[in-house]
Protein backbone atom coordinates (compact mmCIF):
# COMPACT_ATOMS: atom_id res chain seq x y z
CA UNK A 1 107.66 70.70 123.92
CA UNK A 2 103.96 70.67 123.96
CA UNK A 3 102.32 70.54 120.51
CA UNK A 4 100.76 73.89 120.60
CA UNK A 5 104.61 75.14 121.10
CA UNK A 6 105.60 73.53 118.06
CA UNK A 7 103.22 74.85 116.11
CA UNK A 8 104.00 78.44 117.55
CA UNK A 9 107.65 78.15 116.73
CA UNK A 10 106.77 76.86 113.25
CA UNK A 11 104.62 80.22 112.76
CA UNK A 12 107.34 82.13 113.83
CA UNK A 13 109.49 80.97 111.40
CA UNK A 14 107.74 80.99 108.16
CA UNK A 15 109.14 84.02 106.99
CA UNK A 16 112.86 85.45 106.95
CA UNK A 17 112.90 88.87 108.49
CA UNK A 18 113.48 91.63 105.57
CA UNK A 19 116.49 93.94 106.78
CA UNK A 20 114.29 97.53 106.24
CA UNK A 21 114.81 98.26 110.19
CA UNK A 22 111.23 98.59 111.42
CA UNK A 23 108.21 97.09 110.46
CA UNK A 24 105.13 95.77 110.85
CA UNK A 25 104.98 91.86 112.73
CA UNK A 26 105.67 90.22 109.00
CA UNK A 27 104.25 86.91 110.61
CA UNK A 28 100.78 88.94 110.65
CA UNK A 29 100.20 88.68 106.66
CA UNK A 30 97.74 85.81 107.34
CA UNK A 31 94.46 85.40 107.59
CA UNK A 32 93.19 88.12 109.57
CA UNK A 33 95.93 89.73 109.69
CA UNK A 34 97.94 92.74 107.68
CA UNK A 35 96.96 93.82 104.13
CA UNK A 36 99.43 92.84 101.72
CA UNK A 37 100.24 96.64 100.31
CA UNK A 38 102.82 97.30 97.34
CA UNK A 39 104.08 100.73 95.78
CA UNK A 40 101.54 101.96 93.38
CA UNK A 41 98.92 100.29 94.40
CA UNK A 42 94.98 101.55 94.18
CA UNK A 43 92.70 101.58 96.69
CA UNK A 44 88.82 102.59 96.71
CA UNK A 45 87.94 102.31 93.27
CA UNK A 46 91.06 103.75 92.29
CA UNK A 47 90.91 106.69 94.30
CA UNK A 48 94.14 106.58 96.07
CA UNK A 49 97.70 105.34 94.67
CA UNK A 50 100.26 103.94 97.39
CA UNK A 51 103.34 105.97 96.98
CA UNK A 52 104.99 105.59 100.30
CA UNK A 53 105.24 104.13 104.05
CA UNK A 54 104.58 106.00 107.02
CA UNK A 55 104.90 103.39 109.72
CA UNK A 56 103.45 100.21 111.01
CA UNK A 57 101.96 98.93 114.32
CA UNK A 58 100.57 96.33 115.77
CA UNK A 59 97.13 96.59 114.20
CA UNK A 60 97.69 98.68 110.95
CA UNK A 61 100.32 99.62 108.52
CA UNK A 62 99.78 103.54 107.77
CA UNK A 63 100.67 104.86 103.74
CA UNK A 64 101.09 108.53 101.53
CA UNK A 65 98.97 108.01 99.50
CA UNK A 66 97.94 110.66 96.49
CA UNK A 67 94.12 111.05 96.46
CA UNK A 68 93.35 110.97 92.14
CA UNK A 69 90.18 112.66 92.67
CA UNK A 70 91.04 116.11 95.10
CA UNK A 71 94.95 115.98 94.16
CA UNK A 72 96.12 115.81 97.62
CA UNK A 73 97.94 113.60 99.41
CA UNK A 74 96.44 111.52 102.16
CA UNK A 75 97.92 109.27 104.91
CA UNK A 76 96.17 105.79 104.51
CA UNK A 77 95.68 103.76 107.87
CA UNK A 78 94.68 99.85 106.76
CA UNK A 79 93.52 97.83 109.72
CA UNK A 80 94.18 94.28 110.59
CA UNK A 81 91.03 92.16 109.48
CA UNK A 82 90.51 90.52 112.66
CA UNK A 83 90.51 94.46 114.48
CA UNK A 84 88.49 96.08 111.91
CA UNK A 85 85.13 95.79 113.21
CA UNK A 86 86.24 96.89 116.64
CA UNK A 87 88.44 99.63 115.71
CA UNK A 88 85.60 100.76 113.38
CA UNK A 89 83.22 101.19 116.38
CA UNK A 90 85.68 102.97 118.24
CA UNK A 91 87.09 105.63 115.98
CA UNK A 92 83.59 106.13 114.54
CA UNK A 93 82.84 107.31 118.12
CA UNK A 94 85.79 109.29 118.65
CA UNK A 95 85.26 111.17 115.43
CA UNK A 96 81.74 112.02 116.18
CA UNK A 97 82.78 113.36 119.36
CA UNK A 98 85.39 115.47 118.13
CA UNK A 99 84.06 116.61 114.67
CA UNK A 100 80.08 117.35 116.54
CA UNK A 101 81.70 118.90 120.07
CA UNK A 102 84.24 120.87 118.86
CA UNK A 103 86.58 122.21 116.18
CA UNK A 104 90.50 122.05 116.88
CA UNK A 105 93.01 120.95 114.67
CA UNK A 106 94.90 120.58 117.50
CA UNK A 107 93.03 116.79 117.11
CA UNK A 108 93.16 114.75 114.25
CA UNK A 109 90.81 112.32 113.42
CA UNK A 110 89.89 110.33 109.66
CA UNK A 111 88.39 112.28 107.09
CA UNK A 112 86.37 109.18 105.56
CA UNK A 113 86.85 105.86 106.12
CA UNK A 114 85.79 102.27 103.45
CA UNK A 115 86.86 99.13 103.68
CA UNK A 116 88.98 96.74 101.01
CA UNK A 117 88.42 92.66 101.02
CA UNK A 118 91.67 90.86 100.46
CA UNK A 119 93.46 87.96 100.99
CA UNK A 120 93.56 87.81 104.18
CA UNK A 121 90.14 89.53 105.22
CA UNK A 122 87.97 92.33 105.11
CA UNK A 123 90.27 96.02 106.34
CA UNK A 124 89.06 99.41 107.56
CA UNK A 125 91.09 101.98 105.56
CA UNK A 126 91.07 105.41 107.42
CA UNK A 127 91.81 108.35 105.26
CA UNK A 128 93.57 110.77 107.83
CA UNK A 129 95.55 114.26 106.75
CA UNK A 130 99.79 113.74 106.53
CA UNK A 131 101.42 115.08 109.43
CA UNK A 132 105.23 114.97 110.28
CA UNK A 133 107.05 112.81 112.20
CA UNK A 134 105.97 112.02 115.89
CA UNK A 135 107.98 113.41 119.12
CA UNK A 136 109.17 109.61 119.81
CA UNK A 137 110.60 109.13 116.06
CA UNK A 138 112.26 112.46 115.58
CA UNK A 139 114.00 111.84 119.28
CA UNK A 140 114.74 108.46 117.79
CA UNK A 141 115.99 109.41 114.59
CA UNK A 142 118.47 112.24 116.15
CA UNK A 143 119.35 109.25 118.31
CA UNK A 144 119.65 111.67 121.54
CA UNK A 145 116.84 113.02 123.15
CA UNK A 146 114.63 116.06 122.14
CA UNK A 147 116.74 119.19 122.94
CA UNK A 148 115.33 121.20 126.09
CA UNK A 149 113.73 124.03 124.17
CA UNK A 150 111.80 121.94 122.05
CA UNK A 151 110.80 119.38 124.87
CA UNK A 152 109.34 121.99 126.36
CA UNK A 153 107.57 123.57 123.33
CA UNK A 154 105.95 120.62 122.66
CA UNK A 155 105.27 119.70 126.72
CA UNK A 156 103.14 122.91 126.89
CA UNK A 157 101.55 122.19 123.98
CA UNK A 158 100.72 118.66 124.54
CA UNK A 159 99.33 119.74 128.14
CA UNK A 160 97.68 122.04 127.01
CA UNK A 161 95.73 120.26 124.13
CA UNK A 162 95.04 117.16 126.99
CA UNK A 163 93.32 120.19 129.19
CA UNK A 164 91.21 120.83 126.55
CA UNK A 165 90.27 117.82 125.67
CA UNK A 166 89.35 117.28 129.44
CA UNK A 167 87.29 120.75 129.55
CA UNK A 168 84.88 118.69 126.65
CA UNK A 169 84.89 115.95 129.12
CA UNK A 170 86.93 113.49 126.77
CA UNK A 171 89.83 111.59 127.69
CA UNK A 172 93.31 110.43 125.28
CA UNK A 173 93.44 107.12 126.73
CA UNK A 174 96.97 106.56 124.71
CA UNK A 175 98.93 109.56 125.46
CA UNK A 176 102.24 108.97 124.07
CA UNK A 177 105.16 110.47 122.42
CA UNK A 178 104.20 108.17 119.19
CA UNK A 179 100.86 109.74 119.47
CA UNK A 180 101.06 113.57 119.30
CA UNK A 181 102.79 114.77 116.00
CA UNK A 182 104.36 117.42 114.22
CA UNK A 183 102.40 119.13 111.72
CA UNK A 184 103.81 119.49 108.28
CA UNK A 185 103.53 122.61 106.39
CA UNK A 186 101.93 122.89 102.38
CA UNK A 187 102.65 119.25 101.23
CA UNK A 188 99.51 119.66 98.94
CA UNK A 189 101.46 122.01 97.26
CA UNK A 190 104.31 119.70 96.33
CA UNK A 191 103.34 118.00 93.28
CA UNK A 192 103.55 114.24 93.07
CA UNK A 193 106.53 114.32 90.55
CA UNK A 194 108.83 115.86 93.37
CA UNK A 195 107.59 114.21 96.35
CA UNK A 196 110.87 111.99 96.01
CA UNK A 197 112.61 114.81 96.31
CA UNK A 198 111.33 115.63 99.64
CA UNK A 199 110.85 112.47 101.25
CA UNK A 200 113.27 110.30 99.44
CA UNK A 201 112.11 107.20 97.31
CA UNK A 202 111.16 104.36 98.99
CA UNK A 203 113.54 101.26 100.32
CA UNK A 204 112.37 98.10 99.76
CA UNK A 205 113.58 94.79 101.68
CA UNK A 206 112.23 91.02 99.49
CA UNK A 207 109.74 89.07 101.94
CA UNK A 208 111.41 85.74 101.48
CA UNK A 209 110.07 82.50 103.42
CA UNK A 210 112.16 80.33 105.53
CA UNK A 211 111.43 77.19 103.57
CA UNK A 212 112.76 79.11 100.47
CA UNK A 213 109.08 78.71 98.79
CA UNK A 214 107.38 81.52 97.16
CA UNK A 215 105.13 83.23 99.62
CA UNK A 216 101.50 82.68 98.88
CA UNK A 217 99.33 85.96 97.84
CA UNK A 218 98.51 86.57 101.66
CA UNK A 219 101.74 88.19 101.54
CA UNK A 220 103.17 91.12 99.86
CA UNK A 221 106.65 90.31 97.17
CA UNK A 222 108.56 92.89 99.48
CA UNK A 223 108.09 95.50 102.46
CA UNK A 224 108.60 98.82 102.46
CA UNK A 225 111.15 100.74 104.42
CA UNK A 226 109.28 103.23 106.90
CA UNK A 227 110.13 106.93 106.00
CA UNK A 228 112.73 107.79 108.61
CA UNK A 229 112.08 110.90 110.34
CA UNK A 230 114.57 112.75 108.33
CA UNK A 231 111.79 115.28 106.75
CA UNK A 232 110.69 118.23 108.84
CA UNK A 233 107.98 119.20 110.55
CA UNK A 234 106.86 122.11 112.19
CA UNK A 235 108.50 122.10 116.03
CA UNK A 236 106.01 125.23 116.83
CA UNK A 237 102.62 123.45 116.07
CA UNK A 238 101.72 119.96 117.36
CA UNK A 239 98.64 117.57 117.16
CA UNK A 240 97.53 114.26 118.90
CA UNK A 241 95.87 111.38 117.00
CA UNK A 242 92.43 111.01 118.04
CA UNK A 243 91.65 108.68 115.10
């Protein structure tokens, strides 16, 4: 084994893999990697408090958040530190395009964006509007696929949104199901005592290390469950992520 494979398979095993089903790459909270992010946590001068987990990628973990100042809630989209730059220059383009070329809801892009310095870098934080859950987790959560008559309610109006788009000249350039989402009705109207009540309170899995050390503050105590896809959305209005 060459010495750069060692050192790959020591990475790989610095941390024991929390049982919350899934997550973000937990061998990313490093340097220029994920955000460490815990419940309750403040972001933007105290603007917006962490109060659940809307799913992970490869390049961001994505979080309800209630905004302090407009009492709304907010999804919060924290960028790797080694991506932020780029993905910065590429979503401030999109959003330009779509906010100065036309008005749709049908595409959703951030409403304002700052950044936070942490342990392990410098994030983007895009403040986007909630939606539901997308076509590919509600056809994973009912374990089955989608049934026919809403396949093909949300087929029309995915085509038809990506003809659209094409009539300004613009192209998706990620089209799929984990990209277009269900919108969710009046969750500004549910107050922030009873948001439990509708989404469920959060699951939390310890981040333990392999060598049974304490993990160093690049890394959060625990990770949050992603909210399964067990909360409704609307079926009869869909949008795609344009970011």
């Amino acid at each position: 084994m060459s010495s750069n494979e060692e050192d790959e398979t020591c990475r790989s095993l610095r941390f024991l893999l929390p049982n919350v089903g899934e997550t973000e790459e937990v061998e990313r909270y490093e340097q220029g990697g994920f955000h460490p992010v815990h419940l309750g946590d403040l972001f933007d001068e105290g603007r917006y408090r962490i109060v659940h987990k809307l799913g992970a990628g490869g390049f961001a973990t994505i979080w309800l958040a209630r905004d302090l100042f407009d009492t709304c809630w907010v999804a919060l989209k924290i960028v790797l530190a080694e991506e932020s730059q780029a993905v910065e220059s590429s979503v401030t383009l999109a959003h330009s395009i779509v906010s100065e070329s036309f008005d749709d809801p049908r595409f959703v892009t951030y409403e304002r964006y700052f950044y936070v310095d942490g342990s392990n870098g410098r994030h983007l934080c895009l403040v986007l509007p909630v939606l539901g859950p997308s076509a590919y987790r509600v056809s994973h959560y009912l374990e089955s696929r989608i049934q026919p008559r809403l396949a093909r309610s949300v087929a029309l109006q995915v085509a038809t949104a990506l003809a659209d788009l094409h009539s300004y000249g613009l192209c998706h350039g990620d089209l799929t199901p984990a990209n277009f989402m269900f919108r969710i009705k009046d969750l500004d109207q549910v107050p922030e005592d009873e948001i439990y009540d509708l989404l469920g309170r959060p699951e939390t899995g310890s981040l333990e290390t392999e060598s049974g050390e304490a993990a160093g503050p690049e890394a959060p105590k625990y990770i949050v469950k992603t909210l399964d896809s067990s909360w409704r959305g609307d079926p009869s209005s869909v949008k795609t992520f344009a970011s």
